[in-house]
Protein backbone atom coordinates (compact mmCIF):
# COMPACT_ATOMS: atom_id res chain seq x y z
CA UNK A 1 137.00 119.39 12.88
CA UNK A 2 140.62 119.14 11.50
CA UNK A 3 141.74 121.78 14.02
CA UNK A 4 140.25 120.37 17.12
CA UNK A 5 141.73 116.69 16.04
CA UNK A 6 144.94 118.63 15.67
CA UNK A 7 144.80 120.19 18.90
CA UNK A 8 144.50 116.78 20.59
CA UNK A 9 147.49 115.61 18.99
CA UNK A 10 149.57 118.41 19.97
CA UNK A 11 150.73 115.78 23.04
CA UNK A 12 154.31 115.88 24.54
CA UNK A 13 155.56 112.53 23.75
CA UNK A 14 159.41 112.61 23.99
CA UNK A 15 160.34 108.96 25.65
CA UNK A 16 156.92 107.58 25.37
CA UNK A 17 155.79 104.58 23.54
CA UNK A 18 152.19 104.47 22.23
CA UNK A 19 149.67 102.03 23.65
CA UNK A 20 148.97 99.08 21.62
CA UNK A 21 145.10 99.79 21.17
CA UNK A 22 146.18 103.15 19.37
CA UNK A 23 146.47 101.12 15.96
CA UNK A 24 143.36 99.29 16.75
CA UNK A 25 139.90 99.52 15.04
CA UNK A 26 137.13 101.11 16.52
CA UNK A 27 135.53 97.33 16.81
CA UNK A 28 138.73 96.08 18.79
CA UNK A 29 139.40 99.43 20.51
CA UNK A 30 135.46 99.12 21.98
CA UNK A 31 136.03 96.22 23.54
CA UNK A 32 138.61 97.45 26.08
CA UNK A 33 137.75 98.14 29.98
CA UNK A 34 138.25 101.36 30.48
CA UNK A 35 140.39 100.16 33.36
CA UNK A 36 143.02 99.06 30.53
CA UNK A 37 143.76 102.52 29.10
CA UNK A 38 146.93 103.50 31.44
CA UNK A 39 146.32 107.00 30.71
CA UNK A 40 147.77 109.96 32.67
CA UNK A 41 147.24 113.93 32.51
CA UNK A 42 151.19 114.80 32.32
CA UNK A 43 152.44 115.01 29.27
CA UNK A 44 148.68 115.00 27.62
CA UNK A 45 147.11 118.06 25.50
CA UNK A 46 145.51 118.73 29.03
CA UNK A 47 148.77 120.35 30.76
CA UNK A 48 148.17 123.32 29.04
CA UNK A 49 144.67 124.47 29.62
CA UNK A 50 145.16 123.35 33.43
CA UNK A 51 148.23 125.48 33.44
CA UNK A 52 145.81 128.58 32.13
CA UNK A 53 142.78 127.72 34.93
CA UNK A 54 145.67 128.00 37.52
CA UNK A 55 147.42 131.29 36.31
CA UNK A 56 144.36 132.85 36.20
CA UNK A 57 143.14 131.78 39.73
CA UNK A 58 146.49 132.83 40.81
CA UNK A 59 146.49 136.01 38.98
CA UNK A 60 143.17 136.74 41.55
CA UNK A 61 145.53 136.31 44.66
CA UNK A 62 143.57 133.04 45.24
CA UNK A 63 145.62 129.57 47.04
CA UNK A 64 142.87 127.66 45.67
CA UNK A 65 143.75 125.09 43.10
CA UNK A 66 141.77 122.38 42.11
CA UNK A 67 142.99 118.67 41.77
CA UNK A 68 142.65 116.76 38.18
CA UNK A 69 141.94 113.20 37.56
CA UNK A 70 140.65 111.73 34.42
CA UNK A 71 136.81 110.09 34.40
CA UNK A 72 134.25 109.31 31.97
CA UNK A 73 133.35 112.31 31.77
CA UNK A 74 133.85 115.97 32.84
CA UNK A 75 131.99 116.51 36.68
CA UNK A 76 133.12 117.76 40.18
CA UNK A 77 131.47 115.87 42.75
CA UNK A 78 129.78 117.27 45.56
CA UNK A 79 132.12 118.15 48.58
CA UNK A 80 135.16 117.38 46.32
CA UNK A 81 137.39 120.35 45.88
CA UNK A 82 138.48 118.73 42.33
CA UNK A 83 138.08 118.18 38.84
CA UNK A 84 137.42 114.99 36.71
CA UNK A 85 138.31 115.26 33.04
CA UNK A 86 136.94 112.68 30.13
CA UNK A 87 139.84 110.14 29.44
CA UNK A 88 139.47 111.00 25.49
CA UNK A 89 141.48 114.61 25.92
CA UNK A 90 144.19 112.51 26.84
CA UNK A 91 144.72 110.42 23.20
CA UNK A 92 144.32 111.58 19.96
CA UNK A 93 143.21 107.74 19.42
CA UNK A 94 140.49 108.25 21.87
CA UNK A 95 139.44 111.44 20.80
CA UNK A 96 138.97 109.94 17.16
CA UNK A 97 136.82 107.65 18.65
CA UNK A 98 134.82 109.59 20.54
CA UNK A 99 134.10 112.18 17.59
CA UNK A 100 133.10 108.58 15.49
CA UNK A 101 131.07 107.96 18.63
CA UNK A 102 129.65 111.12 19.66
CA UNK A 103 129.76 113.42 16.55
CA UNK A 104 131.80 115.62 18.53
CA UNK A 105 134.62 115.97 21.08
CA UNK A 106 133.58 118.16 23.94
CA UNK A 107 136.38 120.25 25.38
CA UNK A 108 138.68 119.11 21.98
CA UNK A 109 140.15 122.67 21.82
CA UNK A 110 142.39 124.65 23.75
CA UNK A 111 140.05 127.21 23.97
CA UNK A 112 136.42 124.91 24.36
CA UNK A 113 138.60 122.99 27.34
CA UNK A 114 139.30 126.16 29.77
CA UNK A 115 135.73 127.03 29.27
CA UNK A 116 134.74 123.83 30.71
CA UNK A 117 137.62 124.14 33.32
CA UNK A 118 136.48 127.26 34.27
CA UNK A 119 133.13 126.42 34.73
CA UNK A 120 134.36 123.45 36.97
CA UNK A 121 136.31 125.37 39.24
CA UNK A 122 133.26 127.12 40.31
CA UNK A 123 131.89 124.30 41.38
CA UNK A 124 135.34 123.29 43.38
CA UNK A 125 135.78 126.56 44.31
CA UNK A 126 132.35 126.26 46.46
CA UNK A 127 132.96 123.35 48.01
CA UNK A 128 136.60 124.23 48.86
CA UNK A 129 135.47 126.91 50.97
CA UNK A 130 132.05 125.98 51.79
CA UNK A 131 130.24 128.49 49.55
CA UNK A 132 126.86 126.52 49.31
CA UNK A 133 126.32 126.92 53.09
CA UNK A 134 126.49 131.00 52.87
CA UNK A 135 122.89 132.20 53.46
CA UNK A 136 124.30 135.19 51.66
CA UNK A 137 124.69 132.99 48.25
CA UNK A 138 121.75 131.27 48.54
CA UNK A 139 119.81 134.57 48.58
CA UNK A 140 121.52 135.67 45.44
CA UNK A 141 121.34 132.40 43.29
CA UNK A 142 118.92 129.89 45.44
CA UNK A 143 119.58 126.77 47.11
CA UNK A 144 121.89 123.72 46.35
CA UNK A 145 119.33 121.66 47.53
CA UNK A 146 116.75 122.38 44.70
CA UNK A 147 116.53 119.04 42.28
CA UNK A 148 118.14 118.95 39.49
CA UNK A 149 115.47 118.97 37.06
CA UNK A 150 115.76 116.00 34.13
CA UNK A 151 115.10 119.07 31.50
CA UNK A 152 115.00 122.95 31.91
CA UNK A 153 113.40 125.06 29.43
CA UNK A 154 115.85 128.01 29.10
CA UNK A 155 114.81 131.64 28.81
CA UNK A 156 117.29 132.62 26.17
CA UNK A 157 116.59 136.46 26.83
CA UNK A 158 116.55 136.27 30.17
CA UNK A 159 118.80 138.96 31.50
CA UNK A 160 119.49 137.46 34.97
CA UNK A 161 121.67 135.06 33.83
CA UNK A 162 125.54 135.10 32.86
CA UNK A 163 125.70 133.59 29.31
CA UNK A 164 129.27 131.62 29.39
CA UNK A 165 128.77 128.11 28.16
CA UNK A 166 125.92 127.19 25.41
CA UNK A 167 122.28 126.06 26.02
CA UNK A 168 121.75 128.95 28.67
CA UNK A 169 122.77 126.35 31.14
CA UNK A 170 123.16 129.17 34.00
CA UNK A 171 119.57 128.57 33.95
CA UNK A 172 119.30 125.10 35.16
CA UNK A 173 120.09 124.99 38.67
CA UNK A 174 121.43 127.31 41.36
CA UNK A 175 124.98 125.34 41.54
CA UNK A 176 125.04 126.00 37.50
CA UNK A 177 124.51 129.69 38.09
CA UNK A 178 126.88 130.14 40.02
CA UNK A 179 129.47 127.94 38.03
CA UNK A 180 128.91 129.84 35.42
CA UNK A 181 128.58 133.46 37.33
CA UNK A 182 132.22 132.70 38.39
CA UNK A 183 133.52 131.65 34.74
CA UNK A 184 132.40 134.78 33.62
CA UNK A 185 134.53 136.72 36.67
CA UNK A 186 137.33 134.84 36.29
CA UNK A 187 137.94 135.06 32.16
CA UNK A 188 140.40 137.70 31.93
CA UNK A 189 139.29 140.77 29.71
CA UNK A 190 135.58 139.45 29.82
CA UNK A 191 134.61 142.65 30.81
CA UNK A 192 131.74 141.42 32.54
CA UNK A 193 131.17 145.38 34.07
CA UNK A 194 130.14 146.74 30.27
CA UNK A 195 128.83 143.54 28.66
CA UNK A 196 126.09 143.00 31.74
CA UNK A 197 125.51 146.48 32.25
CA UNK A 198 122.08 147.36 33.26
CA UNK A 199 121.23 143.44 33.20
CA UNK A 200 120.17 142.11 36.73
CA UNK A 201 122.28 139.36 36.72
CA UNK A 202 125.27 142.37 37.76
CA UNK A 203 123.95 142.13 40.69
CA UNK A 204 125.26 138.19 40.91
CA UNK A 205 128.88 138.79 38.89
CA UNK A 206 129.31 141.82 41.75
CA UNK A 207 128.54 139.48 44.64
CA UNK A 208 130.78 136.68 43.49
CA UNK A 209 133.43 139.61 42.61
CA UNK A 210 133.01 140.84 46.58
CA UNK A 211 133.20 137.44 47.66
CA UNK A 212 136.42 136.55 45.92
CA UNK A 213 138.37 139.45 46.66
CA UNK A 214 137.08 138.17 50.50
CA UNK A 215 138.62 134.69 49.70
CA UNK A 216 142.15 136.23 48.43
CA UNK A 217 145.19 135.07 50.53
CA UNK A 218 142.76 132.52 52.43
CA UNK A 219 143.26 128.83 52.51
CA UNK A 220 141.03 126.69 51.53
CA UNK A 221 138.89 124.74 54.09
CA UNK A 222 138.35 121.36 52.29
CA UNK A 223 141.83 120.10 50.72
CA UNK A 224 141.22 116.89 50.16
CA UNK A 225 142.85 114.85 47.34
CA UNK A 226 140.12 112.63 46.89
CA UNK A 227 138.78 111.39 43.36
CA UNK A 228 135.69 110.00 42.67
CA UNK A 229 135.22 107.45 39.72
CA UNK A 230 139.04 107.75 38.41
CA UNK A 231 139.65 105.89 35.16
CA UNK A 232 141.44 102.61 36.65
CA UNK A 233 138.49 101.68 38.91
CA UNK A 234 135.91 101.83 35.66
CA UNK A 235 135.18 98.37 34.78
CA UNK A 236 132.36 98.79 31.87
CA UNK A 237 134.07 98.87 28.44
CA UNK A 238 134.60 101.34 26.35
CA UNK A 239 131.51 99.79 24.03
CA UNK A 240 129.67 99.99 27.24
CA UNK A 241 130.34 103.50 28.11
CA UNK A 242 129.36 104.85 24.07
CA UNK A 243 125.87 102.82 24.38
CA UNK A 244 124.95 104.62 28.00
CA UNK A 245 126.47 107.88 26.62
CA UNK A 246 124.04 107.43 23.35
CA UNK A 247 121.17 106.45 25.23
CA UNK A 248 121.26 109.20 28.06
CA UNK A 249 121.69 111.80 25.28
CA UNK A 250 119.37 110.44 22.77
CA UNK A 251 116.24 111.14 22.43
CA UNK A 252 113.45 108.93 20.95
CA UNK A 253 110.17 110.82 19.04
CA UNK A 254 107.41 108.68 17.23
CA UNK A 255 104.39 110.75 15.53
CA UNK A 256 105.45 113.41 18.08
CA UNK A 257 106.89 115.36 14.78
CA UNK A 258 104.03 115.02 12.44
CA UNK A 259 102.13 117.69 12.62
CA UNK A 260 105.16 119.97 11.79
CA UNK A 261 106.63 117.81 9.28
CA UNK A 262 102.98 117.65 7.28
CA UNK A 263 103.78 121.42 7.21
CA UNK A 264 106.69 121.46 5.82
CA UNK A 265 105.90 118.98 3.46
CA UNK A 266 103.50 117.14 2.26
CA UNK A 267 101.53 113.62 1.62
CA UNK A 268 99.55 114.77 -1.07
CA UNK A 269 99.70 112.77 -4.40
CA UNK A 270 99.65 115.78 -6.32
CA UNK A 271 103.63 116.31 -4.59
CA UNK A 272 104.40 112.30 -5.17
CA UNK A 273 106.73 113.59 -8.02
CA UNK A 274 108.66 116.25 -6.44
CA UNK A 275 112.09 115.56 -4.03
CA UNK A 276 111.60 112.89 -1.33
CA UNK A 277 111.51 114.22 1.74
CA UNK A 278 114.19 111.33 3.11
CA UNK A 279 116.49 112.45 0.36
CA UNK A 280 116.50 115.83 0.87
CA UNK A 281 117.44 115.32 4.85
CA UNK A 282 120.06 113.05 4.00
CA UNK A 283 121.78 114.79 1.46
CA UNK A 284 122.39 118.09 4.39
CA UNK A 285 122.08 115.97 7.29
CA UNK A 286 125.58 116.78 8.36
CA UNK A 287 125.13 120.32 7.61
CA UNK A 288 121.90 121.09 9.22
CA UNK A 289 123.03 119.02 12.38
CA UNK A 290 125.81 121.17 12.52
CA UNK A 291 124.55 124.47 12.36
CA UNK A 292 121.94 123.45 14.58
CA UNK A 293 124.46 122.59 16.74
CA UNK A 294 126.33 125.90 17.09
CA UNK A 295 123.18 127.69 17.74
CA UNK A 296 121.90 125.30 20.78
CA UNK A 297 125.09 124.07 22.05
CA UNK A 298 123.95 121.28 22.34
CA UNK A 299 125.62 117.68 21.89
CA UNK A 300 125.63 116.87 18.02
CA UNK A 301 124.46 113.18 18.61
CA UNK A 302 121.03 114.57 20.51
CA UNK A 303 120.21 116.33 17.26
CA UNK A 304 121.20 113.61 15.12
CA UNK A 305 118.84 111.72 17.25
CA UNK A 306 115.96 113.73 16.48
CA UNK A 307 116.80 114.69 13.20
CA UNK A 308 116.62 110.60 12.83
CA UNK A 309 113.62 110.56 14.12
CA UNK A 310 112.31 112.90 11.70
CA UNK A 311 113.46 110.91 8.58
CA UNK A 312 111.75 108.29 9.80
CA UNK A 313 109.01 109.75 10.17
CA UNK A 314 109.05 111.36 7.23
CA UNK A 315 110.01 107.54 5.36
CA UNK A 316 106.68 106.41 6.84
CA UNK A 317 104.57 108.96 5.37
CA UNK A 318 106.32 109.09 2.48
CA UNK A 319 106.33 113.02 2.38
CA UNK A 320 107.83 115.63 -0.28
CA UNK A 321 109.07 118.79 -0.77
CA UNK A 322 106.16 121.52 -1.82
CA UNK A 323 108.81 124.75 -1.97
CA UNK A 324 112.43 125.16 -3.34
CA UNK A 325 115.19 123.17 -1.90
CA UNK A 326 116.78 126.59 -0.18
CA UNK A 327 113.58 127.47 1.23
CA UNK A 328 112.95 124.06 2.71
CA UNK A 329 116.59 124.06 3.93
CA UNK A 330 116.01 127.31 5.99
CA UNK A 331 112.77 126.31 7.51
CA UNK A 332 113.94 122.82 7.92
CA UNK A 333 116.73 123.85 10.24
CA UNK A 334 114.01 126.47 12.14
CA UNK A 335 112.07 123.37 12.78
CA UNK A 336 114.67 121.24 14.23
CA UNK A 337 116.10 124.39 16.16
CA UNK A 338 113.33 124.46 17.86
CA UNK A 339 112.65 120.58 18.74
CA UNK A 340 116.11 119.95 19.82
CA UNK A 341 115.62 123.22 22.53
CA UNK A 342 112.48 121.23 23.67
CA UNK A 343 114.77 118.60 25.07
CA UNK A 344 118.17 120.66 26.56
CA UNK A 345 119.81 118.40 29.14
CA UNK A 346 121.34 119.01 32.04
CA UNK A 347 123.05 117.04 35.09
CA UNK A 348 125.04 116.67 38.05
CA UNK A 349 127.40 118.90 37.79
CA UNK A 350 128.32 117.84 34.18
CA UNK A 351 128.79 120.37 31.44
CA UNK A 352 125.87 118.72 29.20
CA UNK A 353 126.39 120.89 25.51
């Protein structure tokens, strides 16, 4: 966590005053539209990752570049040859806040922020030159018109899918597969040939490769500048934005849990003595949420959610541990593994992990 803080601050600031919410508490800091932030891109941790995404698009003879603006959160809108970046890359204020907020600060590193920028320019890319449209694409990965499902239950050995960023989320919707199909191209050194050799998803990685090298030299046929939601026209504060954020990526259980809980521990009075149940969570909450995290990819304030949910439960019944602490620990983290893949996100366009 040190590291990705770090990389935020790494922010050219020669000239530059700070804002006067930097010193701020969260409480005061909340309060602020985000309207009020007078944030830009240049001179931001940003300039370098965006820098990378366009050497490498120009290293594949292609004149497409995306645009940048800075959002809520990271999205390219349909039709919009252009990316949106969250406004908490830009501040290492912001970022602090949104790690407080959000147990995590997606795209935070150099490295985690081309991913998602690579990802994203497959989605400009396609409506730059009118990808979608190609009968040719939609017989490879399907049609932009399917719905975007509210959950997808990922195959994670599926073979006909590119594996790029976490949660499988190639597997969500044709527009995804393809965003993801052309991360995986464009990576240098990915060597995409040996790693996917003999899988069926080749088959996609080749066609996007084919249709690339068509697209070299050609300009692109949408250049709009337009931006959609851009920081200075969001009105809603910055509490407002954290309790929508929570809520869409929160996820609310009741007795839902019980039935695996009473077999991992136990109600019985002949266990009243042993370790509380609560206890034990608590004490490698952060831990388990963590490593549950890095397995799923996904956010670590939806597993805190359930995992919530599961102490409470587990309050109510008053369970207790019936095996050693390290055993517990292991199948504890199997058990909320496997709930928290039960309820993978995904959305318009948005890198959900």
């Amino acid at each position: 966590m040190q590291r990705l803080l770090s990389d935020i601050t790494k922010r050219q600031l020669s000239g530059q005053l700070e804002p006067e919410w930097a010193n701020w508490s969260d409480d005061q800091l909340l309060d602020l539209p985000m309207s009020h932030l007078n944030l830009a891109i240049k001179g931001s941790f940003l300039e370098g990752p965006i820098a990378e995404l366009d050497l490498e698009l120009g290293n594949r003879n292609l004149l497409f570049r995306p645009h940048y603006w800075l959002s809520n959160e990271w999205f390219t809108p349909d039709g919009i040859p252009g990316i949106a970046i969250p406004f908490y890359l830009v501040h290492p204020r912001l970022a602090k806040l949104e790690l407080a907020q959000m147990l995590e600060v997606e795209g935070g590193t150099p490295e985690w922020c081309l991913r998602i920028l690579r990802h994203e320019a497959g989605h400009a890319i396609e409506n730059a030159y009118g990808i979608r449209r190609r009968r040719s694409r939609q017989a490879i990965f399907g049609k932009s018109s399917q719905a975007y499902p509210k959950y997808y239950t990922p195959r994670p050995y599926s073979r006909s899918f590119v594996r790029h960023l976490d949660v499988w989320y190639a597997q969500s919707h044709p527009d995804e597969d393809f965003a993801e199909t052309f991360a995986v191209w464009l990576t240098p050194d990915s060597m995409w040939e040996e790693r996917y050799c003999g899988w069926p998803v080749l088959k996609k990685i080749r066609y996007v490769d084919t249709l690339m090298q068509e697209l070299a030299g050609v300009a692109p046929k949408i250049m709009t500048r337009e931006e959609i939601d851009p920081l200075p026209s969001l009105k809603a504060t910055l509490r407002e934005h954290y309790a929508h954020k929570r809520n869409h990526y929160g996820v609310e259980r009741a007795s839902f849990y019980d039935p695996d809980l009473k077999r991992l521990f136990s109600e019985a009075p002949a266990h009243s003595g042993k370790l509380n149940a609560v206890t034990f969570l608590n004490r490698f909450r952060r831990e388990v949420r963590r490593k549950v995290a890095s397995w799923t990819g996904e956010y670590q304030y939806t597993i805190d959610q359930v995992l919530e949910a599961m102490i409470r439960r587990c309050r109510q019944l008053d369970l207790h541990l019936t095996v050693p602490e390290e055993q517990a620990k292991l199948d504890f983290t199997i058990l909320l593994t496997v709930h928290t893949m039960n309820y993978l996100r995904s959305g318009r366009h948005r890198v959900a992990l």
